[in-house]
Protein backbone atom coordinates (compact mmCIF):
# COMPACT_ATOMS: atom_id res chain seq x y z
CA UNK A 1 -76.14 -41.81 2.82
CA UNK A 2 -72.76 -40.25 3.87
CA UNK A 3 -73.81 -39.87 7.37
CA UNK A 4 -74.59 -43.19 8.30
CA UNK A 5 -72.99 -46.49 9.87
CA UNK A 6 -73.10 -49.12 7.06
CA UNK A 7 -72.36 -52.57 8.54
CA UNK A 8 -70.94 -55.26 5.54
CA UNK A 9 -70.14 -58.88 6.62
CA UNK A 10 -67.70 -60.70 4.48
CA UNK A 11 -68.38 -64.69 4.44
CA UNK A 12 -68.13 -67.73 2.31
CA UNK A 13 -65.97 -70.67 2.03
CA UNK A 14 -62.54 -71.13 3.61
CA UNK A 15 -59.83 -69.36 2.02
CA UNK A 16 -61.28 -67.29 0.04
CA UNK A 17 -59.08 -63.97 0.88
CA UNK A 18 -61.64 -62.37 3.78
CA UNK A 19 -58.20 -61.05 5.57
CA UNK A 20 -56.59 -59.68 2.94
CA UNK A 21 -59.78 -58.08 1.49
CA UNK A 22 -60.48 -56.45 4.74
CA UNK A 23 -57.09 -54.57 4.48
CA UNK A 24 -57.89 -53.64 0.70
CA UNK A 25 -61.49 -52.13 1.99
CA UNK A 26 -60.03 -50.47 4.88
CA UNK A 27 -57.22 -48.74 2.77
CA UNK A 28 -59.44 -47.94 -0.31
CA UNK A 29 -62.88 -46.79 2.47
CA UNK A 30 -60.46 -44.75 4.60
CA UNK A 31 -59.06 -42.95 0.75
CA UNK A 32 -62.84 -41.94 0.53
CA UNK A 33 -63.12 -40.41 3.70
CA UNK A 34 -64.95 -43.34 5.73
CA UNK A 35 -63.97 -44.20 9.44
CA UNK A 36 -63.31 -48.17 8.92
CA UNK A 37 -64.38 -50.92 11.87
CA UNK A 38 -63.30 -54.18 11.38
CA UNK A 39 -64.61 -57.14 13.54
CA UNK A 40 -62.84 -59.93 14.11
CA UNK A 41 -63.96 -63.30 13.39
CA UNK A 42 -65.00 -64.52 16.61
CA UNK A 43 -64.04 -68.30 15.54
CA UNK A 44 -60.43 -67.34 15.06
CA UNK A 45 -60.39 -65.60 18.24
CA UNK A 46 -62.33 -68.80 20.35
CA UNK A 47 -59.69 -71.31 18.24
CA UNK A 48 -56.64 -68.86 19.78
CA UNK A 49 -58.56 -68.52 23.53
CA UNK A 50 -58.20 -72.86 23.84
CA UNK A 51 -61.87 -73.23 22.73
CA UNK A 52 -61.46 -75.22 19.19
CA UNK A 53 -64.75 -76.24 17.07
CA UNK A 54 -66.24 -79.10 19.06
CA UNK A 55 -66.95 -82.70 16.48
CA UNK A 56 -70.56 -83.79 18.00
CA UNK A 57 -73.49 -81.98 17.39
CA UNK A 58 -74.95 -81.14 20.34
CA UNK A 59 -71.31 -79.57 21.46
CA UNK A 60 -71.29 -78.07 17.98
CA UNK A 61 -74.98 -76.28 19.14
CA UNK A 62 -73.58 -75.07 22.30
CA UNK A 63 -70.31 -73.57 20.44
CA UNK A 64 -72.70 -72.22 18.26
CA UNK A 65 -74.76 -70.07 20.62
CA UNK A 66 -72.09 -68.82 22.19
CA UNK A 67 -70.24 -67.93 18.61
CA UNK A 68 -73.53 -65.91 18.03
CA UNK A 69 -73.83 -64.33 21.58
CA UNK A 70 -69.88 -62.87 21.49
CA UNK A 71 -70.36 -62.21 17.70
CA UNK A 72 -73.71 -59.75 18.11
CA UNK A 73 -72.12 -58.33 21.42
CA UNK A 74 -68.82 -57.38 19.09
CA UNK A 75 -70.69 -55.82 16.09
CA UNK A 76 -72.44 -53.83 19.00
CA UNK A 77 -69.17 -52.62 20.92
CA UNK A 78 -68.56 -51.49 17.37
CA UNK A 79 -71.44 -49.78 16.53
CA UNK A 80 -71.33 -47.82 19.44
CA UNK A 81 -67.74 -46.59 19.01
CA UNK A 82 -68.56 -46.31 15.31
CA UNK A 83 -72.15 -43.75 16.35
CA UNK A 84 -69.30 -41.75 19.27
CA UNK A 85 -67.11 -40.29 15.86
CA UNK A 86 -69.81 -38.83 14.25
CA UNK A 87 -68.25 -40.05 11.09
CA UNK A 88 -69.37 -41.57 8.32
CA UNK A 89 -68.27 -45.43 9.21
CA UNK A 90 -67.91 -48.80 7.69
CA UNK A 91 -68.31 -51.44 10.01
CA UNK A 92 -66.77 -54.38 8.28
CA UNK A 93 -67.18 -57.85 9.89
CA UNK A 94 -65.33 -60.76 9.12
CA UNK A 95 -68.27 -63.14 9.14
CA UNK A 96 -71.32 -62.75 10.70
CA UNK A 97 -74.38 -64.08 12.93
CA UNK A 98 -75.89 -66.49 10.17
CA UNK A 99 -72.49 -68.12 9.46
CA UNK A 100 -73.43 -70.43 12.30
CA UNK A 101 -76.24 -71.69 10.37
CA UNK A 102 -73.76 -73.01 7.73
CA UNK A 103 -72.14 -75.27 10.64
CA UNK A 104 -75.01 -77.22 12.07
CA UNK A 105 -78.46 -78.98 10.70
CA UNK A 106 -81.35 -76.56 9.76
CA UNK A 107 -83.18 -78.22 12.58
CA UNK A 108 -80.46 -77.73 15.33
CA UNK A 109 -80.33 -74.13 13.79
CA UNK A 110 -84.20 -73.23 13.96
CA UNK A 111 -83.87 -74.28 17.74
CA UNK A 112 -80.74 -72.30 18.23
CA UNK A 113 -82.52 -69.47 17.03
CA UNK A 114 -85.50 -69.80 19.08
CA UNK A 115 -83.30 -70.00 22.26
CA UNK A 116 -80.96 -67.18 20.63
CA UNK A 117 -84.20 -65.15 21.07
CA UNK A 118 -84.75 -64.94 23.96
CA UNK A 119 -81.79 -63.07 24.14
CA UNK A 120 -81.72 -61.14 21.61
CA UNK A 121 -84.54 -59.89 19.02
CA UNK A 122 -84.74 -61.92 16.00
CA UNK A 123 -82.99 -58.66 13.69
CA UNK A 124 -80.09 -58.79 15.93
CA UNK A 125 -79.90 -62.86 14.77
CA UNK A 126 -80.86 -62.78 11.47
CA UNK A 127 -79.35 -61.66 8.07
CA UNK A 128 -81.20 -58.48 8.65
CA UNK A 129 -78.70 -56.98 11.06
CA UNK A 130 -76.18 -56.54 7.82
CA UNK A 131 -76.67 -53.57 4.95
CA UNK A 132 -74.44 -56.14 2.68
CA UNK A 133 -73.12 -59.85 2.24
CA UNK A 134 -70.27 -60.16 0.17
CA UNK A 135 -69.66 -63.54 -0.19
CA UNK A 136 -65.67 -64.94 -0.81
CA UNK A 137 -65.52 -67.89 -3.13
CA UNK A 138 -63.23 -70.08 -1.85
CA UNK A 139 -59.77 -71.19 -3.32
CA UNK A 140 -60.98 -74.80 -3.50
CA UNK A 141 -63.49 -73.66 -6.30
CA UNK A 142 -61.64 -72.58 -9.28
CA UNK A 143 -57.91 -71.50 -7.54
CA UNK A 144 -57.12 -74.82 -5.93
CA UNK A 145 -53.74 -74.43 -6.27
CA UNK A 146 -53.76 -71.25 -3.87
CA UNK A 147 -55.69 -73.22 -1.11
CA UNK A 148 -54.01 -73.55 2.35
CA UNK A 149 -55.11 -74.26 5.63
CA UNK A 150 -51.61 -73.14 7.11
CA UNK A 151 -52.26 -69.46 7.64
CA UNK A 152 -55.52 -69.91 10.14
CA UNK A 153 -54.94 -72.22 13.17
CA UNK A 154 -58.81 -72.53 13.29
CA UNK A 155 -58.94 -73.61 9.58
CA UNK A 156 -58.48 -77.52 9.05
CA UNK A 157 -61.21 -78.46 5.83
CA UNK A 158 -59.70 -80.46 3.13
CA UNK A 159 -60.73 -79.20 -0.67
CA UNK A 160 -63.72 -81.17 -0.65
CA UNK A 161 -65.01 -80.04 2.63
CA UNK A 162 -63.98 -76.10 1.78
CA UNK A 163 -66.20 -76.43 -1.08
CA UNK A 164 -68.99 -78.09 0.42
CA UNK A 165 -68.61 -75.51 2.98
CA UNK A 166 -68.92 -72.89 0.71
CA UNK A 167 -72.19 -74.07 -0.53
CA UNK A 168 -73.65 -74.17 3.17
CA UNK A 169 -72.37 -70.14 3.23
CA UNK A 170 -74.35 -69.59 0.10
CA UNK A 171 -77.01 -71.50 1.17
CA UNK A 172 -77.66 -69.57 4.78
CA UNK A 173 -77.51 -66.47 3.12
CA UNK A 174 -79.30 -66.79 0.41
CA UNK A 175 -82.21 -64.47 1.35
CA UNK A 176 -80.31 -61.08 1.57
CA UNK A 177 -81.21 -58.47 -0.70
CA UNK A 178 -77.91 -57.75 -1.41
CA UNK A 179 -75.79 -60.73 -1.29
CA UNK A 180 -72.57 -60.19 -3.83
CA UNK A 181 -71.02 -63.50 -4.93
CA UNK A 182 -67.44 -62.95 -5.75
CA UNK A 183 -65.88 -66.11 -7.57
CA UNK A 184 -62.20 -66.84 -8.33
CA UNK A 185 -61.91 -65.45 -12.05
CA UNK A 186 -58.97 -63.83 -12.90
CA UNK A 187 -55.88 -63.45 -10.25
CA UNK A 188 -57.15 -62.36 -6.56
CA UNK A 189 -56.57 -58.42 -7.60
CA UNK A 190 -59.12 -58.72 -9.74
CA UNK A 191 -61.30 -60.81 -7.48
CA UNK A 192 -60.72 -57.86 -4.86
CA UNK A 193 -61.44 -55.10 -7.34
CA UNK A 194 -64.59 -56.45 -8.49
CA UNK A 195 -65.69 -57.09 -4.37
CA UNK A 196 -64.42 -53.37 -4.42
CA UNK A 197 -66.88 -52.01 -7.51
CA UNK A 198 -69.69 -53.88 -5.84
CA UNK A 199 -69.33 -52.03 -2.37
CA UNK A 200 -68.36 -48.80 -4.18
CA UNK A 201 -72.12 -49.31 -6.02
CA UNK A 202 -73.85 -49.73 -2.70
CA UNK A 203 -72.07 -46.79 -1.08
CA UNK A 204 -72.51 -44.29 -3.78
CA UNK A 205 -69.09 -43.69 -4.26
């Protein structure tokens, strides 16, 4: 297993530590003698470009087809660097392809992914495309007093809405095999460590 790419996707509700955890994994991977890849989140880096999340549907589609196009064509630029070291590699992505799902109607998604398609083949759409999901409670359920929007420009949900948006995460990825739910028990060390014994488990470490 040591001498492949291993792609993880980090998701869930907002604020629920994905940038700080992706320094923990990088520092802890890189101890254990893994190249580390980390993609950005491609909402973060439309919200900074002058392209914020549209409020009517149909908009919200069309932001969401091209949030999937630029997010498979990252992971890819990635992959390839990632194959060029002939190391093993942890590709580490700070959401993922389904986390569009979360932000429109199953309907507007099932026709999103037909036209996605066409483009792409339905693994490169699909929960498929990621070896593991570890899902980020957020703050809003169970740490509510450590929930800010003020350190993401592209993060604006008030507590109800971050915790009915972490139920839409859960919900759209539901059918991976090996989809870790970290909640907010204990202080966030020990919410890192245990995302940290989970990955360790998968890797063989």
């Amino acid at each position: 297993m040591r001498d492949q790419i291993h792609k993880v996707v980090l998701t869930g509700g907002p604020c629920g530590g994905k940038t700080s955890c992706k320094s923990y994994l990088k520092d802890k991977l890189e101890r254990e003698g893994y190249r580390v890849f980390l993609v950005p989140e491609v909402a973060t880096v439309l919200s900074k470009g002058g392209a914020p999340f549209p409020d009517f549907s149909e908009e919200a589609k069309e932001y969401e087809y091209n949030y999937v196009m630029t997010q498979v064509g990252l992971e890819r630029t990635f992959e390839s660097l990632a194959h060029l070291t002939g190391e093993p590699s942890v590709i580490i992505c700070d959401r993922g392809t389904v986390d569009a799902a979360a932000y429109i109607s199953e309907e507007a998604w099932q026709e999103l992914f037909h036209l996605l398609n066409n483009d792409w083949p339905a693994t490169d759409i699909s929960s498929a495309r990621y070896d593991m999901v570890i899902h980020l409670v957020t703050a809003a359920i169970g740490a509510e007093a450590f929930y800010t929007t003020g350190n993401n420009e592209a993060r604006h949900e008030t507590l109800e809405q971050a915790r009915e948006m972490d139920h839409r995460f859960r919900e759209v990825w539901s059918d991976h095999p090996r989809r870790m739910i970290i909640e907010n028990e204990g202080d966030f060390e020990v919410k890192m460590y245990r995302m940290w014994v989970h990955l360790q488990d998968y890797l063989g470490i």
